[in-house]
C-alpha atoms as a PDB file:
ATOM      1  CA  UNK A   1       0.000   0.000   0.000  1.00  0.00           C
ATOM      2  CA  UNK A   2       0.900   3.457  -0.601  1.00  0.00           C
ATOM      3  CA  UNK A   3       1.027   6.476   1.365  1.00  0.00           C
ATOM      4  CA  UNK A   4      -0.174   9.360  -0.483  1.00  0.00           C
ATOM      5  CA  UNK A   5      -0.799  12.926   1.152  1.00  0.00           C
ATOM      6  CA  UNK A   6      -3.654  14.956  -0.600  1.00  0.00           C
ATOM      7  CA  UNK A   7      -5.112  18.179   0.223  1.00  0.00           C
ATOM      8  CA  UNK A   8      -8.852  19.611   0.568  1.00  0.00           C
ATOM      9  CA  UNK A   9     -10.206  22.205   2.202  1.00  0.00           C
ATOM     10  CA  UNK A  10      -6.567  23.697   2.707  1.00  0.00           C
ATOM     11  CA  UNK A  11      -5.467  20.564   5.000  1.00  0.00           C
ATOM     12  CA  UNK A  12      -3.643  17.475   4.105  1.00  0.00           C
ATOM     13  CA  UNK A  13      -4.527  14.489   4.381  1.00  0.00           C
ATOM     14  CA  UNK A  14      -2.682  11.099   4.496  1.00  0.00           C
ATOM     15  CA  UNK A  15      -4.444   8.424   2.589  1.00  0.00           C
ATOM     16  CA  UNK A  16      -3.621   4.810   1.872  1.00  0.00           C
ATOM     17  CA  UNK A  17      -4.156   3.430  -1.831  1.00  0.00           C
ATOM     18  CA  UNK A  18      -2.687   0.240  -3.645  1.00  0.00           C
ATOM     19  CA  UNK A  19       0.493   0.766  -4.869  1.00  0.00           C
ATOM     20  CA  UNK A  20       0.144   2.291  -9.050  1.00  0.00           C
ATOM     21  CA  UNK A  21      -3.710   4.258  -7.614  1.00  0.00           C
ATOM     22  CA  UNK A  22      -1.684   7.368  -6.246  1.00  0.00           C
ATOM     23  CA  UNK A  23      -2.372   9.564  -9.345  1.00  0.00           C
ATOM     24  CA  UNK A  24      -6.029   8.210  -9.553  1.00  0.00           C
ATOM     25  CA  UNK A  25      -6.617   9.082  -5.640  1.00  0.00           C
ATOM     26  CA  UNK A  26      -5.075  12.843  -6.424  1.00  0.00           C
ATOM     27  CA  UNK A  27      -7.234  13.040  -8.713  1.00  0.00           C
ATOM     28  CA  UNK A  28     -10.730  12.321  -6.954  1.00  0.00           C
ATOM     29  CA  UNK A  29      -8.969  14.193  -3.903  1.00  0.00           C
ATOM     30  CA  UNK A  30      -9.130  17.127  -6.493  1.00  0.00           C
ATOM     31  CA  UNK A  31     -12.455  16.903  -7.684  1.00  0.00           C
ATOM     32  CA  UNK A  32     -13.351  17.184  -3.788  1.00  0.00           C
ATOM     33  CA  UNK A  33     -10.983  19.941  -3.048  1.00  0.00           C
ATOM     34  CA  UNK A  34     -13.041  21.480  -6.351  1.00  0.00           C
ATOM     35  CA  UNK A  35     -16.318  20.896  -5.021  1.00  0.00           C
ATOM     36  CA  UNK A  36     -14.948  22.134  -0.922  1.00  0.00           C
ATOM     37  CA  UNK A  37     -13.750  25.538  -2.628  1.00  0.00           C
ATOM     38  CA  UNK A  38     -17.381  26.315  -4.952  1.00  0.00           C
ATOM     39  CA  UNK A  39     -19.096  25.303  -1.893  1.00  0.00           C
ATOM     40  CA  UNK A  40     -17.001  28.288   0.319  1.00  0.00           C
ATOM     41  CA  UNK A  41     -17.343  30.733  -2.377  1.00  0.00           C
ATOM     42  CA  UNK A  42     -21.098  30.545  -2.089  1.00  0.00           C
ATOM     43  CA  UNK A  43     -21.464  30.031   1.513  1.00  0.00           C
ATOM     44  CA  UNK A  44     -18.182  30.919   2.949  1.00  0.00           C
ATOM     45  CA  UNK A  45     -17.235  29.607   6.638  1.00  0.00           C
ATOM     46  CA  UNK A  46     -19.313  26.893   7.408  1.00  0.00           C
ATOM     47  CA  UNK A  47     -17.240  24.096   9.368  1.00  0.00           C
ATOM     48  CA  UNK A  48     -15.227  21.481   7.732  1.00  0.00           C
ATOM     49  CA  UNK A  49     -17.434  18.744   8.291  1.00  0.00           C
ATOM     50  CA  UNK A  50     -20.531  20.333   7.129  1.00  0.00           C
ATOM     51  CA  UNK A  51     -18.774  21.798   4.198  1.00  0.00           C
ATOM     52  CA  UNK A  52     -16.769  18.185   3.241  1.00  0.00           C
ATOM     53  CA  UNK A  53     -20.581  16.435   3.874  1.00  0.00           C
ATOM     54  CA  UNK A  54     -21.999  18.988   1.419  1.00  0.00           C
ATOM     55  CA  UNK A  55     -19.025  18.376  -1.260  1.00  0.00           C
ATOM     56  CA  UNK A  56     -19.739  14.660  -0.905  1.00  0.00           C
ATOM     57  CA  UNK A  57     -23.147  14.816  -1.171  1.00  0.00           C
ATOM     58  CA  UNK A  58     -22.541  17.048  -4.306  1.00  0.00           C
ATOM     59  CA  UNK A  59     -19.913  14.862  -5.644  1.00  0.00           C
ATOM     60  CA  UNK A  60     -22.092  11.931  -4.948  1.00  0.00           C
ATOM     61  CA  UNK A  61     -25.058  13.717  -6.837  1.00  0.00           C
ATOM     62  CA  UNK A  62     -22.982  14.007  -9.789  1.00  0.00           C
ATOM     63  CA  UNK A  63     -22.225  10.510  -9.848  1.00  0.00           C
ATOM     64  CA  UNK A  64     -25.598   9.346  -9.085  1.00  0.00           C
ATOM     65  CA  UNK A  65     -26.688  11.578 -12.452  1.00  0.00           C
ATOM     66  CA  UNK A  66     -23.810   9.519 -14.621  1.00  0.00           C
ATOM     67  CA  UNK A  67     -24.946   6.257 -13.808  1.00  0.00           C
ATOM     68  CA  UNK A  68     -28.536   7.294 -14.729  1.00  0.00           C
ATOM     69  CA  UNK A  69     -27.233   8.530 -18.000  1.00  0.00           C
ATOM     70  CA  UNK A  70     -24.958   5.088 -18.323  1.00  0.00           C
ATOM     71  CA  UNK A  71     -27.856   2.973 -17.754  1.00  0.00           C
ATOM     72  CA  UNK A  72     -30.012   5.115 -20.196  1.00  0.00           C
ATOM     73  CA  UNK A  73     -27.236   4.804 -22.880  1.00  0.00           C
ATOM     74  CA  UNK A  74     -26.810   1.068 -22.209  1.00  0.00           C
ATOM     75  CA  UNK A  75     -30.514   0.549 -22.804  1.00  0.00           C
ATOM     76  CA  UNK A  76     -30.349   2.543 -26.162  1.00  0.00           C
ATOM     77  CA  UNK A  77     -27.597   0.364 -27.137  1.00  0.00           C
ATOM     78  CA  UNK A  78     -29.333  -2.631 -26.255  1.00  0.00           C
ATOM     79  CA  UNK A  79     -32.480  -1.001 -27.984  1.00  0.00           C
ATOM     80  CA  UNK A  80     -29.832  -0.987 -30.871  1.00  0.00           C
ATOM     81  CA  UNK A  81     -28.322  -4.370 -30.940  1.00  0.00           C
ATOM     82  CA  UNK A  82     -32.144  -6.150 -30.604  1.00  0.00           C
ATOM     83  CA  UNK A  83     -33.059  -3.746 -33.924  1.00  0.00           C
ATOM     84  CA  UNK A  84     -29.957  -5.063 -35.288  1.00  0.00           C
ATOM     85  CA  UNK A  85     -30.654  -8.781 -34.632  1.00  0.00           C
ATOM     86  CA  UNK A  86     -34.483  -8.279 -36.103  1.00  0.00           C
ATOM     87  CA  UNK A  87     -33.202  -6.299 -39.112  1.00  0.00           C
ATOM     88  CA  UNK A  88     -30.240  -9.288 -39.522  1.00  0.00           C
ATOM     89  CA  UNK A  89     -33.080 -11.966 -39.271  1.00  0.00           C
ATOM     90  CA  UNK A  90     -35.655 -10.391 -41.910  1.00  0.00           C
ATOM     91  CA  UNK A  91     -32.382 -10.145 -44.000  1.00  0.00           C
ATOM     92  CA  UNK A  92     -31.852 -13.167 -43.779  1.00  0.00           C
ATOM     93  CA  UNK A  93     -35.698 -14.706 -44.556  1.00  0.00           C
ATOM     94  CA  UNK A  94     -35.907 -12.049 -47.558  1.00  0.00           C
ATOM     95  CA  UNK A  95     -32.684 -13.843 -49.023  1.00  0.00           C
ATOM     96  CA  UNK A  96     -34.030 -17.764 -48.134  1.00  0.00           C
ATOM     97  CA  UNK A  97     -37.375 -16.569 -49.675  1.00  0.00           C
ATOM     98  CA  UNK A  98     -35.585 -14.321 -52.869  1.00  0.00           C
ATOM     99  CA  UNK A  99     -33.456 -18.294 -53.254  1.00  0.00           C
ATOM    100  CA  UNK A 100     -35.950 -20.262 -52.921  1.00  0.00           C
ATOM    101  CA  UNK A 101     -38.524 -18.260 -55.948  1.00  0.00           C
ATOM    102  CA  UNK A 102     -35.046 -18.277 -58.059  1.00  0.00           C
ATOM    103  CA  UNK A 103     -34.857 -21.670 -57.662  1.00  0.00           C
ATOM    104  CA  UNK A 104     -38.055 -21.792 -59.172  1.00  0.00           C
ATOM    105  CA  UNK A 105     -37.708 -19.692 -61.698  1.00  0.00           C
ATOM    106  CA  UNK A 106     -34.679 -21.342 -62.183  1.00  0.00           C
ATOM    107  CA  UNK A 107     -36.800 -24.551 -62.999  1.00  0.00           C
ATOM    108  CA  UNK A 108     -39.247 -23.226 -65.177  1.00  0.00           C
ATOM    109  CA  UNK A 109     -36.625 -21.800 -67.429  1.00  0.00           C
ATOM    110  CA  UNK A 110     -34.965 -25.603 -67.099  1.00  0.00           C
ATOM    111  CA  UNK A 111     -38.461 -26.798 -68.148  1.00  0.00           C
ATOM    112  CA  UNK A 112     -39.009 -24.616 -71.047  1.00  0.00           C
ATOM    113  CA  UNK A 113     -35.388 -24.808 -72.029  1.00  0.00           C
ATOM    114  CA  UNK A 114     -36.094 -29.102 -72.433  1.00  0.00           C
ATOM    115  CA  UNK A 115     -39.735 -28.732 -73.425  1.00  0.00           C
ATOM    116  CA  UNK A 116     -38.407 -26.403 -76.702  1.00  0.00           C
ATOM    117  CA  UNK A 117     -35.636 -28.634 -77.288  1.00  0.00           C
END
């Protein structure tokens, strides 16, 4: 494990991460420090826990409106891949159906061709 300081709200923080994560938990520790420092320029002083709960619950309603947006998008592209399959399917009849009157066609040509002959 890793020891990895970050920094929100002005104060550092030591964290623990798996060894390789340190840039990843910077990062996130960023998008909180981000979300601390809006919060303080619209409310100013307001404590440190109230102020980290409201950046977490902020944070946390971003995420929340991602995975609704993920699952919406997964559903189109499943939406997508059944139209696919159906379209793939009639494709497929149309051809068995366009073979199967060539065929015949095929044979009444054949028939003609020995009847004239």
């Amino acid at each position: 494990m890793a020891n990895v300081i970050v920094t929100v709200a002005g104060r550092p923080y030591t964290m623990q991460c798996p060894d390789g994560e340190e840039s990843h938990l910077r990062e996130l520790a960023s998008l909180l420090d981000s979300e601390v420092q809006r919060i303080q320029a619209s409310v100013g002083s307001i404590g440190d826990i109230r102020l980290l709960v409201m950046a977490g619950l902020m944070v946390a309603d971003r995420l929340s409106e991602a995975i609704r947006k993920i699952e919406a998008l997964e559903e189109q592209v499943q939406g997508l891949r059944d139209s696919r399959n159906t379209i793939q399917l009639q494709a497929r009849e149309r051809e068995d159906g366009f073979s199967e009157r060539l065929d015949l066609v095929t044979q009444r040509v054949e028939a003609m061709t020995r009847d004239l002959g």
